[in-house]
PDB file of N, CA and C in Angstrom:
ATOM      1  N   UNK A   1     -17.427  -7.693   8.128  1.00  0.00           N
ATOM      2  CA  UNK A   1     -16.841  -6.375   8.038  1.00  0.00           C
ATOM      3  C   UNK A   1     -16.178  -6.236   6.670  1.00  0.00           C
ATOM      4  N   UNK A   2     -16.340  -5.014   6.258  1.00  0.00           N
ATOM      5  CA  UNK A   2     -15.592  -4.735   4.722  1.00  0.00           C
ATOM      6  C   UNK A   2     -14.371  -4.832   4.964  1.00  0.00           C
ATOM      7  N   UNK A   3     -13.367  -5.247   3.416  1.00  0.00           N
ATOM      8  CA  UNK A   3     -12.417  -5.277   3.504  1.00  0.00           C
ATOM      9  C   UNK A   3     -11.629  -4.356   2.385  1.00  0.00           C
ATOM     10  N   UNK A   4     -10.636  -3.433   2.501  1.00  0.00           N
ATOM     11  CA  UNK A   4     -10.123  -2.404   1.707  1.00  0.00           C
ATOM     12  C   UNK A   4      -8.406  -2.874   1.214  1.00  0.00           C
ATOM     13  N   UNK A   5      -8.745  -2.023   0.427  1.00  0.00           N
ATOM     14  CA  UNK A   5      -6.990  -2.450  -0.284  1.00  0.00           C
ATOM     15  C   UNK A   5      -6.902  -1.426  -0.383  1.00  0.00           C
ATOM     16  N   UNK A   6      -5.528  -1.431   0.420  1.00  0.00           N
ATOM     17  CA  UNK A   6      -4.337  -0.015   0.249  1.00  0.00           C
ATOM     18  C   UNK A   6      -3.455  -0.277  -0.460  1.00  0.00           C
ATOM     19  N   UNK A   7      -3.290   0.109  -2.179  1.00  0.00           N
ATOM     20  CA  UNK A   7      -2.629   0.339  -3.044  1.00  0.00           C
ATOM     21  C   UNK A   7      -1.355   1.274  -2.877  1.00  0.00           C
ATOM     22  N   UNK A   8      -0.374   0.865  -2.423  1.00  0.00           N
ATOM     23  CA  UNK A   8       0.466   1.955  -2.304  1.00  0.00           C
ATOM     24  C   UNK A   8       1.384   2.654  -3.924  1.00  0.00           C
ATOM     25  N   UNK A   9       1.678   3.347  -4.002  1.00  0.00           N
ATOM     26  CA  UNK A   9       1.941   4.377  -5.665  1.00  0.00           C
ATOM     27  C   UNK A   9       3.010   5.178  -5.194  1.00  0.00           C
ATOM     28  N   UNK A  10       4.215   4.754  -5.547  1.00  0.00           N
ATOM     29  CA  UNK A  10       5.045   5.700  -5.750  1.00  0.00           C
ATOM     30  C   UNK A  10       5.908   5.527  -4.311  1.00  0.00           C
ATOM     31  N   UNK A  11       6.617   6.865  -4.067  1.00  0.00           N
ATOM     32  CA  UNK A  11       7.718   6.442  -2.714  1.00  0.00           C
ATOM     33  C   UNK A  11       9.220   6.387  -2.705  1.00  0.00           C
ATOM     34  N   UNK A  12      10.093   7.110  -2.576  1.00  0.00           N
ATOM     35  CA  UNK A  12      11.295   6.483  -2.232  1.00  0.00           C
ATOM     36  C   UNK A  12      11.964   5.553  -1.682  1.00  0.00           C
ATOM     37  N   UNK A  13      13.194   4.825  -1.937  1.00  0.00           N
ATOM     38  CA  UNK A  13      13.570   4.287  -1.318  1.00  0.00           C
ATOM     39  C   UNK A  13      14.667   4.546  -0.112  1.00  0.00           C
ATOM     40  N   UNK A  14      14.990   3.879   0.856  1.00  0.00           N
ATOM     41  CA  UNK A  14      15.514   5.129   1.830  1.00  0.00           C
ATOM     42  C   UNK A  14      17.409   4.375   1.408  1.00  0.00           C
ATOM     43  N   UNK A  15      18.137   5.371   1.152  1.00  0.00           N
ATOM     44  CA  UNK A  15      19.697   4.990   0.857  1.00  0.00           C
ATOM     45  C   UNK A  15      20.165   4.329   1.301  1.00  0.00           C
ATOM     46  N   UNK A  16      20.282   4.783   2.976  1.00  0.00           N
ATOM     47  CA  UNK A  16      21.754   4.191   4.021  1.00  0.00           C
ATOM     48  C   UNK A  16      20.729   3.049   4.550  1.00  0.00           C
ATOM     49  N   UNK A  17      21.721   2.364   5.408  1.00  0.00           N
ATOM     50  CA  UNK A  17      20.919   1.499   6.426  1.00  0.00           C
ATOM     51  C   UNK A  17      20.010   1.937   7.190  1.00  0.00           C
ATOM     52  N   UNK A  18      21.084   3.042   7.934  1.00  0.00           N
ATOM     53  CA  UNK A  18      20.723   3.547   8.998  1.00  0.00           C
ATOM     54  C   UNK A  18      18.943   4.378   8.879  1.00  0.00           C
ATOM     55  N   UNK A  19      18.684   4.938   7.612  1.00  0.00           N
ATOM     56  CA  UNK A  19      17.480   5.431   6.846  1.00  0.00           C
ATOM     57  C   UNK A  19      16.556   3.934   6.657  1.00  0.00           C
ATOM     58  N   UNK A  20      16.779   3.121   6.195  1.00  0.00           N
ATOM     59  CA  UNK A  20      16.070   1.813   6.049  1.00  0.00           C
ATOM     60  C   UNK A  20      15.796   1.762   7.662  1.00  0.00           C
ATOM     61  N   UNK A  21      16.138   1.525   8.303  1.00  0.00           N
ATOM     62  CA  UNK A  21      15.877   1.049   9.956  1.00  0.00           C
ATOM     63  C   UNK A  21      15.085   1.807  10.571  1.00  0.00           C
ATOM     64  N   UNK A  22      15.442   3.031   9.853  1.00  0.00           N
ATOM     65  CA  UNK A  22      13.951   4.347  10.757  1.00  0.00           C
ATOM     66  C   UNK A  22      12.290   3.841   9.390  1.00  0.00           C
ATOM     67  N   UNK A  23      13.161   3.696   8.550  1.00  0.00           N
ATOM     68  CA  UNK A  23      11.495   3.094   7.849  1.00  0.00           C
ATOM     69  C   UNK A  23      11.104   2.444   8.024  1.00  0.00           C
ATOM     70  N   UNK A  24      11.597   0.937   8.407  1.00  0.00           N
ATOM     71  CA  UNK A  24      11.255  -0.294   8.743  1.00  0.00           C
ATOM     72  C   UNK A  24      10.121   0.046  10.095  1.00  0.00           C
ATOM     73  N   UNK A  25      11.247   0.449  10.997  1.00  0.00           N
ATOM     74  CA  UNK A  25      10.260   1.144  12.354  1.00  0.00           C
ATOM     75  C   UNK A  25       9.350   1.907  12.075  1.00  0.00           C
ATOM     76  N   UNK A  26       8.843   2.764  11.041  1.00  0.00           N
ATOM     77  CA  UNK A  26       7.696   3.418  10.761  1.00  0.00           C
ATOM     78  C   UNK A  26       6.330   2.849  10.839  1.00  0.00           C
ATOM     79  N   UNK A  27       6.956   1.684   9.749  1.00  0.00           N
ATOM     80  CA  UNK A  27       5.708   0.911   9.043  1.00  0.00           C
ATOM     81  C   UNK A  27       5.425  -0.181  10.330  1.00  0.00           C
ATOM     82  N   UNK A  28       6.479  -0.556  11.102  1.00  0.00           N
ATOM     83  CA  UNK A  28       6.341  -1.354  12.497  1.00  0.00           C
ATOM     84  C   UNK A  28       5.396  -0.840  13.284  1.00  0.00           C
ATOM     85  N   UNK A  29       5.474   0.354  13.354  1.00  0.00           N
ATOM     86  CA  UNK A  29       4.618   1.341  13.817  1.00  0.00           C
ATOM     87  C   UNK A  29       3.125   1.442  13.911  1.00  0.00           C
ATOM     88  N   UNK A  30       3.215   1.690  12.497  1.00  0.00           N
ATOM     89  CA  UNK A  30       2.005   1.776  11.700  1.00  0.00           C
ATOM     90  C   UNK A  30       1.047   0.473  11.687  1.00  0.00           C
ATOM     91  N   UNK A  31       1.629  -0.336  11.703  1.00  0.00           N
ATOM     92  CA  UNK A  31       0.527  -1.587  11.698  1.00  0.00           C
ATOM     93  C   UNK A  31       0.902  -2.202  13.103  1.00  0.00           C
ATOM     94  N   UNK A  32       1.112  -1.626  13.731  1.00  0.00           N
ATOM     95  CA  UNK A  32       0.586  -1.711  15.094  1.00  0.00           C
ATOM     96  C   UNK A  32      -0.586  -1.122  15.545  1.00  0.00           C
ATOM     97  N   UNK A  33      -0.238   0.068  14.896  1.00  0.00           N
ATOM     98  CA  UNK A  33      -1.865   1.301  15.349  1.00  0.00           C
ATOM     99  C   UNK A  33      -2.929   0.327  14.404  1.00  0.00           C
ATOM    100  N   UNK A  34      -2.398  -0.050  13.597  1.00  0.00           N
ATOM    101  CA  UNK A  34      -3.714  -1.092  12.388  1.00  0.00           C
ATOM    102  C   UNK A  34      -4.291  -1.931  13.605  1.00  0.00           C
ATOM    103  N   UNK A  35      -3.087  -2.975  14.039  1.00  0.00           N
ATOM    104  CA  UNK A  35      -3.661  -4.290  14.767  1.00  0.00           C
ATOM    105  C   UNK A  35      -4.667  -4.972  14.348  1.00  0.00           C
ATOM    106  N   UNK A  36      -5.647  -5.370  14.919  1.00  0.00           N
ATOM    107  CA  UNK A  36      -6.241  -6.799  14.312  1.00  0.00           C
ATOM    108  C   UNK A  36      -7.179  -6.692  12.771  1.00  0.00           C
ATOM    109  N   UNK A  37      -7.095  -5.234  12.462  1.00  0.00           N
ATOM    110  CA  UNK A  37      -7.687  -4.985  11.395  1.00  0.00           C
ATOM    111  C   UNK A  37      -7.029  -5.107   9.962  1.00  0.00           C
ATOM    112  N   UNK A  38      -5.668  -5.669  10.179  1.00  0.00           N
ATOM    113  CA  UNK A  38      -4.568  -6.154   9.026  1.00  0.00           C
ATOM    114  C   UNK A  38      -5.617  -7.515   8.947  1.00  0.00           C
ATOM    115  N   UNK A  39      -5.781  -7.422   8.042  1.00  0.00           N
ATOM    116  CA  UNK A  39      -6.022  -8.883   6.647  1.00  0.00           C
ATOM    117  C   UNK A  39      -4.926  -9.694   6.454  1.00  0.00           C
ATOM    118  N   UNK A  40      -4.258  -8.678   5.527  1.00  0.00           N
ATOM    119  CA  UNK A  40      -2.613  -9.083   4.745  1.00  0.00           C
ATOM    120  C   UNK A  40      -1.941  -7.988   4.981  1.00  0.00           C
ATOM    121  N   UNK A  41      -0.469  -8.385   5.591  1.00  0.00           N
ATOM    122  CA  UNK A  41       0.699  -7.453   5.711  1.00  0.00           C
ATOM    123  C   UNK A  41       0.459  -6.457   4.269  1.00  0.00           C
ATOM    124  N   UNK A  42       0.560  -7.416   3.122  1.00  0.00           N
ATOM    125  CA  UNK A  42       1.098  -7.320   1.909  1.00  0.00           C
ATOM    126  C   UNK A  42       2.615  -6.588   1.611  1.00  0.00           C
ATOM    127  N   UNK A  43       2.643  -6.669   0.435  1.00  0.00           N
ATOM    128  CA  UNK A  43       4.751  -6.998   0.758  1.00  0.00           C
ATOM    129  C   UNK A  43       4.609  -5.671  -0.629  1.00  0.00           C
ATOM    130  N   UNK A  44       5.774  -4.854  -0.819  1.00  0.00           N
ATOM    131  CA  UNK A  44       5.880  -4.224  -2.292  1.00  0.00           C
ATOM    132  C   UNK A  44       5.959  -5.012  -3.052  1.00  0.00           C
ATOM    133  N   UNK A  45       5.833  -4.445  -4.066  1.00  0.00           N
ATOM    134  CA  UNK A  45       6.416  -5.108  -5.581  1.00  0.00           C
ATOM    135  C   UNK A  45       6.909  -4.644  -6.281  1.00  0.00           C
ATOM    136  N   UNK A  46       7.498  -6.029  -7.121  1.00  0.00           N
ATOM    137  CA  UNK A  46       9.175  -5.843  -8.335  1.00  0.00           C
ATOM    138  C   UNK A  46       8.009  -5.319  -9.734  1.00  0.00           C
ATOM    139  N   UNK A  47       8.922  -5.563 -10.299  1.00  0.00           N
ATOM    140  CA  UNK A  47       8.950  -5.765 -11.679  1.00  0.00           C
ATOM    141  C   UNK A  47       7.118  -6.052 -12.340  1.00  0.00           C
ATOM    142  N   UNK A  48       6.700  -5.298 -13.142  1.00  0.00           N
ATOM    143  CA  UNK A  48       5.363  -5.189 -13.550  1.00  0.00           C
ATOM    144  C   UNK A  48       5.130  -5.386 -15.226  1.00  0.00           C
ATOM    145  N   UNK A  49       4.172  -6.387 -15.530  1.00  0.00           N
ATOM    146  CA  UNK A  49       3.530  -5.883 -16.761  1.00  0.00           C
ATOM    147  C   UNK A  49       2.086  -5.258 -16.782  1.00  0.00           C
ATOM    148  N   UNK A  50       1.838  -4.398 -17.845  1.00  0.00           N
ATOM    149  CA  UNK A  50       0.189  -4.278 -18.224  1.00  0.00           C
ATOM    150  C   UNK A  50      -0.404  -4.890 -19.054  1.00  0.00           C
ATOM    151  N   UNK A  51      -1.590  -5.818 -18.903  1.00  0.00           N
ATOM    152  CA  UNK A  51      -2.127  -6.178 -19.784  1.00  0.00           C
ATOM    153  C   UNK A  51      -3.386  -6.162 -20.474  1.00  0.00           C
ATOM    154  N   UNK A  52      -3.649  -5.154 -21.303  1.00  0.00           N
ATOM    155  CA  UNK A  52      -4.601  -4.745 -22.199  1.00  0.00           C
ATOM    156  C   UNK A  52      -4.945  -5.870 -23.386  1.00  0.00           C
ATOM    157  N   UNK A  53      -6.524  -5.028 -23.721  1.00  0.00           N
ATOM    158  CA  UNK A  53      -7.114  -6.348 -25.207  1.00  0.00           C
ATOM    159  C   UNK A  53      -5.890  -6.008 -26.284  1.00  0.00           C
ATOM    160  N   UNK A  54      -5.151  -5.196 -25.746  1.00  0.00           N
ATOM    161  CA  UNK A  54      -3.895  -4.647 -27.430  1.00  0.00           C
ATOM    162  C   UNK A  54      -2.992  -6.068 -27.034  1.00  0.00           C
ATOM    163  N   UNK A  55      -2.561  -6.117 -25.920  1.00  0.00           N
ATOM    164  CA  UNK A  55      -1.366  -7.089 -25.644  1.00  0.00           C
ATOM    165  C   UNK A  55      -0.802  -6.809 -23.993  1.00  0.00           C
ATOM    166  N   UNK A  56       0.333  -7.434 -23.817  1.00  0.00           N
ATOM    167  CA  UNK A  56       1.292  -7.092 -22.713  1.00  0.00           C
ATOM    168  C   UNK A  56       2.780  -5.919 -23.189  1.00  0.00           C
ATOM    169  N   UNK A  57       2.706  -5.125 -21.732  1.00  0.00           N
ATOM    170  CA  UNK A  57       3.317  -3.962 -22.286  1.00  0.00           C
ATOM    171  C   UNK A  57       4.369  -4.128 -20.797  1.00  0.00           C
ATOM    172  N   UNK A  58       5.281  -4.061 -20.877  1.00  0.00           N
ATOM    173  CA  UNK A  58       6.679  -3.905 -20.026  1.00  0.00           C
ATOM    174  C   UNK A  58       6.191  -2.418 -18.921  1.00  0.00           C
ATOM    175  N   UNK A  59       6.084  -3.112 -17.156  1.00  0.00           N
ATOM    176  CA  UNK A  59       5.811  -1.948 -16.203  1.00  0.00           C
ATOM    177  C   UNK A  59       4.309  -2.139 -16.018  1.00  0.00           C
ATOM    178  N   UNK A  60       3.954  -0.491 -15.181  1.00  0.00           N
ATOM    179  CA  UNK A  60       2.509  -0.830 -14.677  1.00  0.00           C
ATOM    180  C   UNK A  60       1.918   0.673 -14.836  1.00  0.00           C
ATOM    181  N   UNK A  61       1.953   1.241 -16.150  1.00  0.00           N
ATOM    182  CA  UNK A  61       1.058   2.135 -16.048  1.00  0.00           C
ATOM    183  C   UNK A  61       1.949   3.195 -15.997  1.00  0.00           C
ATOM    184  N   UNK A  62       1.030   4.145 -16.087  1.00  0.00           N
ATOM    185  CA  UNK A  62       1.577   5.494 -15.556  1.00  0.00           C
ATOM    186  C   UNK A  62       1.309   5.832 -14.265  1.00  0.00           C
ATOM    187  N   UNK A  63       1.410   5.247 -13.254  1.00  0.00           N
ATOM    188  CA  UNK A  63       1.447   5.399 -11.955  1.00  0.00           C
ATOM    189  C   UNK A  63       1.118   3.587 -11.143  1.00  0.00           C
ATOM    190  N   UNK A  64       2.009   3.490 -11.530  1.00  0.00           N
ATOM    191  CA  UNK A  64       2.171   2.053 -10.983  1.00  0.00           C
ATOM    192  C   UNK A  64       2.222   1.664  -9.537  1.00  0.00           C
ATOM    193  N   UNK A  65       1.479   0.328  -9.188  1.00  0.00           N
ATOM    194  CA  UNK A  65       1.779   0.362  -7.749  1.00  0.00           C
ATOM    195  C   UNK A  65       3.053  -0.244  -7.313  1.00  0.00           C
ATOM    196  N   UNK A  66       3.028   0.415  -5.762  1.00  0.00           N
ATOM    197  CA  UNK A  66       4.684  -0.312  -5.298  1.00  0.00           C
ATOM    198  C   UNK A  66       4.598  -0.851  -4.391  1.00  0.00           C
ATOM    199  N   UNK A  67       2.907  -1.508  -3.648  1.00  0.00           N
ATOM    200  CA  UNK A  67       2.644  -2.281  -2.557  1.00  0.00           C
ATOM    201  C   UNK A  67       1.717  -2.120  -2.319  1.00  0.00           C
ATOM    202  N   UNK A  68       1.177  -3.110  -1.721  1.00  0.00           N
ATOM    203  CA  UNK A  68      -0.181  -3.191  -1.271  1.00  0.00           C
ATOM    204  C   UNK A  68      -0.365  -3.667   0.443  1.00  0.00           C
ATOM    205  N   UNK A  69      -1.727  -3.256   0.989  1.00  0.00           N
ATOM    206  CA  UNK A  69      -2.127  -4.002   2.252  1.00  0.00           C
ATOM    207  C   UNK A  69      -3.496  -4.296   2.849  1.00  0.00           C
ATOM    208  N   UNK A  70      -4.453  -5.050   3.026  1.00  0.00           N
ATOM    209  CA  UNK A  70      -5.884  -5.320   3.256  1.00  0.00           C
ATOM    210  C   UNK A  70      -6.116  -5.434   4.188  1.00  0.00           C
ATOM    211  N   UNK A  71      -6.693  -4.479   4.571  1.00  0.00           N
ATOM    212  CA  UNK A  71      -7.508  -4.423   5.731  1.00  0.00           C
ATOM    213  C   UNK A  71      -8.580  -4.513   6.056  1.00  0.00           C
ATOM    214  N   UNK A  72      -9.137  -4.318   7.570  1.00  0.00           N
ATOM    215  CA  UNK A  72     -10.892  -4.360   7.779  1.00  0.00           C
ATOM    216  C   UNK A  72     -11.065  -3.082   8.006  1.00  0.00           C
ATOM    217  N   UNK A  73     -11.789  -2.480   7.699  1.00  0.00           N
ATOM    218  CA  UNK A  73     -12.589  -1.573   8.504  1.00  0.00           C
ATOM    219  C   UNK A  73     -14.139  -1.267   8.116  1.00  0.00           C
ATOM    220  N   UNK A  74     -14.962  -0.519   8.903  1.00  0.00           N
ATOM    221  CA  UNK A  74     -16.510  -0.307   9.029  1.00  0.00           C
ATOM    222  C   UNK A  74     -16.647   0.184   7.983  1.00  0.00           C
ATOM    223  N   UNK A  75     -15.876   1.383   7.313  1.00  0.00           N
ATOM    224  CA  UNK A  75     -16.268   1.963   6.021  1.00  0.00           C
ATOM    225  C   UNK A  75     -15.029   2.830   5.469  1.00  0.00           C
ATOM    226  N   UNK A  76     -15.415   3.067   4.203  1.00  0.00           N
ATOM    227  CA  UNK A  76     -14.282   3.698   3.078  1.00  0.00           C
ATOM    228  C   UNK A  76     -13.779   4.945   3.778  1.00  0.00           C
ATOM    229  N   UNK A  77     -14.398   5.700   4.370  1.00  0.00           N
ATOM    230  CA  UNK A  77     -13.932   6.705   5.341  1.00  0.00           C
ATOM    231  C   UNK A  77     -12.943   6.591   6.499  1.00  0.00           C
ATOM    232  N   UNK A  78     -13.583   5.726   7.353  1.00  0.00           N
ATOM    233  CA  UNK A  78     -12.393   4.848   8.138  1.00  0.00           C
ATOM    234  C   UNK A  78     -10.422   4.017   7.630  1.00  0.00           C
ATOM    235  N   UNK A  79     -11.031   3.606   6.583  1.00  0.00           N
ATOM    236  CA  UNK A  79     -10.445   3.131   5.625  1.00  0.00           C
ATOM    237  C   UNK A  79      -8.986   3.931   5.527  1.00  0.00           C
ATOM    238  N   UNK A  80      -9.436   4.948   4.565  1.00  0.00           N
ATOM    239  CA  UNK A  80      -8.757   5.948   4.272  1.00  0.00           C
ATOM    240  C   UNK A  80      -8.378   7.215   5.189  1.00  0.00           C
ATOM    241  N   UNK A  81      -8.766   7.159   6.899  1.00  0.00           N
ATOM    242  CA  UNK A  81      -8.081   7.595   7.970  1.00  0.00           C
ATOM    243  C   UNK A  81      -7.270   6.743   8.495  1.00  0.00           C
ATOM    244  N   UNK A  82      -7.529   5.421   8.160  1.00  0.00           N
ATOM    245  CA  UNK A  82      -5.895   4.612   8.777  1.00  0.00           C
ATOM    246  C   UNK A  82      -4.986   4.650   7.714  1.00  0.00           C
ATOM    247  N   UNK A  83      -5.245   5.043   6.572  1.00  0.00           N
ATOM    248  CA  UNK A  83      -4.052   4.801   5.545  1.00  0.00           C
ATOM    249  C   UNK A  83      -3.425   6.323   5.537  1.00  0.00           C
ATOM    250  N   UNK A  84      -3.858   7.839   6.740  1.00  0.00           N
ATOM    251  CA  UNK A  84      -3.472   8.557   6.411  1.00  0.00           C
ATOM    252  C   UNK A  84      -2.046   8.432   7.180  1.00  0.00           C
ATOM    253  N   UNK A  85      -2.027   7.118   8.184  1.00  0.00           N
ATOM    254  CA  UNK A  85      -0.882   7.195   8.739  1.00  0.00           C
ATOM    255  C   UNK A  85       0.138   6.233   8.226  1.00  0.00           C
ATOM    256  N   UNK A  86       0.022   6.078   6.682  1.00  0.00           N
ATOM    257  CA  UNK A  86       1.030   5.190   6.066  1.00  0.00           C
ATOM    258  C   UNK A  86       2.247   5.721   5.999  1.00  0.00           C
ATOM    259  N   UNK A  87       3.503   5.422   6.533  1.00  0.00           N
ATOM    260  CA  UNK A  87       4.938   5.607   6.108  1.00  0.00           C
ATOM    261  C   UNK A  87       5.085   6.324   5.156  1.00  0.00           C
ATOM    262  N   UNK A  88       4.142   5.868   3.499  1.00  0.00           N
ATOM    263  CA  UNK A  88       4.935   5.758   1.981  1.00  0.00           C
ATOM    264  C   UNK A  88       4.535   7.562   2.061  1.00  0.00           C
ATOM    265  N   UNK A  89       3.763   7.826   2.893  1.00  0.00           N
ATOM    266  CA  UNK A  89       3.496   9.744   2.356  1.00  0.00           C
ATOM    267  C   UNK A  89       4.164  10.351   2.766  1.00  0.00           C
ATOM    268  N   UNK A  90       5.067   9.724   3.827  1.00  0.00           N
ATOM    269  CA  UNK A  90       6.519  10.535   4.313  1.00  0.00           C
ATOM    270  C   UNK A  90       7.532  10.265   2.985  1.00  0.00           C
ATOM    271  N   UNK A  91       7.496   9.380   1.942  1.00  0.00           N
ATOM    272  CA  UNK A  91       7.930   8.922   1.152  1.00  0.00           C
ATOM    273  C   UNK A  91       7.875   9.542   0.013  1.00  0.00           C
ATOM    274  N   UNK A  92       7.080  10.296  -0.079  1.00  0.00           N
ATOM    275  CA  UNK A  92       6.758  10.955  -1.794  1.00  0.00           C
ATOM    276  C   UNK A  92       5.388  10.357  -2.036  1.00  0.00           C
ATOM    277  N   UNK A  93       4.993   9.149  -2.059  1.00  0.00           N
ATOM    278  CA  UNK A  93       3.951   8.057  -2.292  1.00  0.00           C
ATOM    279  C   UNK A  93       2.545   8.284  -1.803  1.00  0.00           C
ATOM    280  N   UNK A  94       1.681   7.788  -2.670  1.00  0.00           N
ATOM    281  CA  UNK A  94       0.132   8.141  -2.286  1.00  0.00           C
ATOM    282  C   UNK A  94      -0.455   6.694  -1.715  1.00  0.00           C
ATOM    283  N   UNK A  95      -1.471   6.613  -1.160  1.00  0.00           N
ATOM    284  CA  UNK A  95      -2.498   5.634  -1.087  1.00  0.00           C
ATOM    285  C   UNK A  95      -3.726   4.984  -1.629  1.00  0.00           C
ATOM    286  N   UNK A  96      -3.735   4.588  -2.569  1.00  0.00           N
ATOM    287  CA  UNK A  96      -5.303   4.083  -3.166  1.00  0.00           C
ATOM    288  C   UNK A  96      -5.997   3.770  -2.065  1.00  0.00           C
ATOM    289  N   UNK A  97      -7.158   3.611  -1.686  1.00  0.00           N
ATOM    290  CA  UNK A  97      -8.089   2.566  -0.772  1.00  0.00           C
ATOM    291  C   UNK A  97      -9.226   2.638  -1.385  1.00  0.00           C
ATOM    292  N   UNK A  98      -9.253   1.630  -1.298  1.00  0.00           N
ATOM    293  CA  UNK A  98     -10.806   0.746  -2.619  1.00  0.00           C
ATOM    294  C   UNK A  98     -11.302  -0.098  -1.633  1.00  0.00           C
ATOM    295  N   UNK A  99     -12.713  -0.662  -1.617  1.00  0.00           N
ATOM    296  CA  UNK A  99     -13.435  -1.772  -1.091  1.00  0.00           C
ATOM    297  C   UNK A  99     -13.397  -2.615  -1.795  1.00  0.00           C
ATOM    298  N   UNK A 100     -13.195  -3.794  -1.075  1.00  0.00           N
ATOM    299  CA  UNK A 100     -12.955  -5.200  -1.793  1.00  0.00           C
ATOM    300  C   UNK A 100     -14.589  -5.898  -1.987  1.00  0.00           C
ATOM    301  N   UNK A 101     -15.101  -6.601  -3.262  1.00  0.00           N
ATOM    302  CA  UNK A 101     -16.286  -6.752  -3.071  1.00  0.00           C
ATOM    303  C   UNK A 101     -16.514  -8.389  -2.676  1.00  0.00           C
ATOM    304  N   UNK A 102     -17.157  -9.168  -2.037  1.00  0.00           N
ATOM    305  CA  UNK A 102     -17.167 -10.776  -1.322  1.00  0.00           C
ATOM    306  C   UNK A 102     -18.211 -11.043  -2.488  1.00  0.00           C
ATOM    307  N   UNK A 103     -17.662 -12.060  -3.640  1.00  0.00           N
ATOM    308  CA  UNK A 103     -18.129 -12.434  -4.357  1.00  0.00           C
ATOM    309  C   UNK A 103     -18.627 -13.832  -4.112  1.00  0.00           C
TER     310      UNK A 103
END
């Protein structure tokens, strides 16, 4: 079965606790409805460089990612109907989903 990467881009962070705890439960949520089709949780990420044939440049672009997660599914269509129920778009944040290729 193919495997996709959900690039997550962008997103707020939530202030209070009490806001963190309803997000936490979102995404609890959410990859529950995933279930056995999670690959990798995958976790956000800090701090970024880019690295081009010029050199390394401080950050990630002009639209940098802020997490990732791999999944299975039958096809890029599928794919990108489970990522419409990602947390990060309640967030401000978009979804990449790309097919991973088995080299």
């Amino acid at each position: 079965m193919p495997k996709y990467l959900l690039a997550y881009h962008g997103g707020s962070m939530p202030e209070t606790e009490e806001q963190q705890a309803q997000v936490m439960a979102a995404w609890e949520r959410w990859y529950g409805e995933l279930g056995s089709a999670i690959v990798d949780g995958g976790n956000p990420t800090a701090a970024a460089k880019t690295v081009t044939s010029d050199g390394v440049s401080d950050g990630g672009g002009a639209n940098p990612v802020s997490g990732y997660t791999l999944i299975n599914a039958d096809s890029l269509e599928l794919a990108a109907k489970a990522a419409q129920g990602c947390p990060i778009l309640d967030a401000g944040g978009s979804v990449e989903v790309a097919e991973t290729i088995e080299m």
